[in-house]
Protein backbone atom coordinates (compact mmCIF):
# COMPACT_ATOMS: atom_id res chain seq x y z
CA UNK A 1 -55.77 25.53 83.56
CA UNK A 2 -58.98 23.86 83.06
CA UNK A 3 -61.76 25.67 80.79
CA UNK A 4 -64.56 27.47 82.62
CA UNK A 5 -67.91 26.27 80.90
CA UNK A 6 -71.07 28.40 81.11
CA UNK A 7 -74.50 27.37 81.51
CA UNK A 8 -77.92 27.91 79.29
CA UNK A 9 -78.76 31.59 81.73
CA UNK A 10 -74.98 32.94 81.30
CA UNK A 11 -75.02 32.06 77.53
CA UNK A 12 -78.24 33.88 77.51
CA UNK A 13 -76.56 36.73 79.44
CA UNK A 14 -73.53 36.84 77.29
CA UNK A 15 -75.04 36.47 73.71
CA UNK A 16 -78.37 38.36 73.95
CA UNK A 17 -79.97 35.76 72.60
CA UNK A 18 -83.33 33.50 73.96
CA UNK A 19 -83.07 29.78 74.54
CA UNK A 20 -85.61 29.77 71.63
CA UNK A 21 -83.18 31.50 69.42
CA UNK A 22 -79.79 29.54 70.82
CA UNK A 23 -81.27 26.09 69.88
CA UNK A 24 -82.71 27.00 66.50
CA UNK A 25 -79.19 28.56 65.84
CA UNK A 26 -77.50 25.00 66.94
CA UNK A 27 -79.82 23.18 64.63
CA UNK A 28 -78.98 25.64 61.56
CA UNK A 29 -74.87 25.58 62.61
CA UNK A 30 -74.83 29.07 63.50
CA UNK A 31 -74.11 28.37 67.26
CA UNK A 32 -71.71 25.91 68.82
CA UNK A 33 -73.01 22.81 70.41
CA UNK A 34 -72.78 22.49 74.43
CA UNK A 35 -70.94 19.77 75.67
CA UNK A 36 -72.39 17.37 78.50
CA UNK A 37 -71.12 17.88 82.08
CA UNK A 38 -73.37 15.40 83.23
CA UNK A 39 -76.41 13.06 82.71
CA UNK A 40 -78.92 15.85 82.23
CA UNK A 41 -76.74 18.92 82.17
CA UNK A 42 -74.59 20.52 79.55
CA UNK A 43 -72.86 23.72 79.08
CA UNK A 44 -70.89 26.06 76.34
CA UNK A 45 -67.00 26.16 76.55
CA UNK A 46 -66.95 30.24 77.60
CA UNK A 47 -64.15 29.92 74.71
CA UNK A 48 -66.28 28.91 72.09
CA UNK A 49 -69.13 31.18 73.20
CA UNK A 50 -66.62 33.81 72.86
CA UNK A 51 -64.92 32.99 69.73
CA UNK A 52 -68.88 33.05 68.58
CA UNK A 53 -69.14 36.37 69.50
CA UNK A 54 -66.11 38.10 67.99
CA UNK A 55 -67.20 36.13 64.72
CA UNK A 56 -70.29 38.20 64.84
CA UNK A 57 -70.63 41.68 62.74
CA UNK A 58 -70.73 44.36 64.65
CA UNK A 59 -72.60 47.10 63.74
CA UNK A 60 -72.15 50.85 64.36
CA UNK A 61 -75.33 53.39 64.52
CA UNK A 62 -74.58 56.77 63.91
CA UNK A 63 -76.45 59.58 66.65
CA UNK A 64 -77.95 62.72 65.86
């Protein structure tokens, strides 16, 4: 079964995070790299974005 990739807006969606913030991690090695799915498009393996997020600490904020 081929891989379902998600573009820039969905990443966005997904993560929480800006296109600002997505790039800067990418330069730093925080974020995976897209991969090109065409001359002037490219988009995130939805298994990498994901593997990305279960990485990240979760935090838990106590009520009351």
């Amino acid at each position: 079964m081929p891989e379902h990739h998600l573009r820039r807006p969905a990443v966005e969606a997904a993560t929480g995070l800006s296109r600002s913030t997505i790039y800067a991690m990418m330069d730093s090695g925080d974020f995976p790299r897209p991969i090109r799915i065409g001359r002037r498009a490219v988009a995130w393996p939805e298994s990498a974005v994901l593997a990305w997020l279960a990485d990240r600490p979760t935090t838990m904020r106590t009520v009351g």
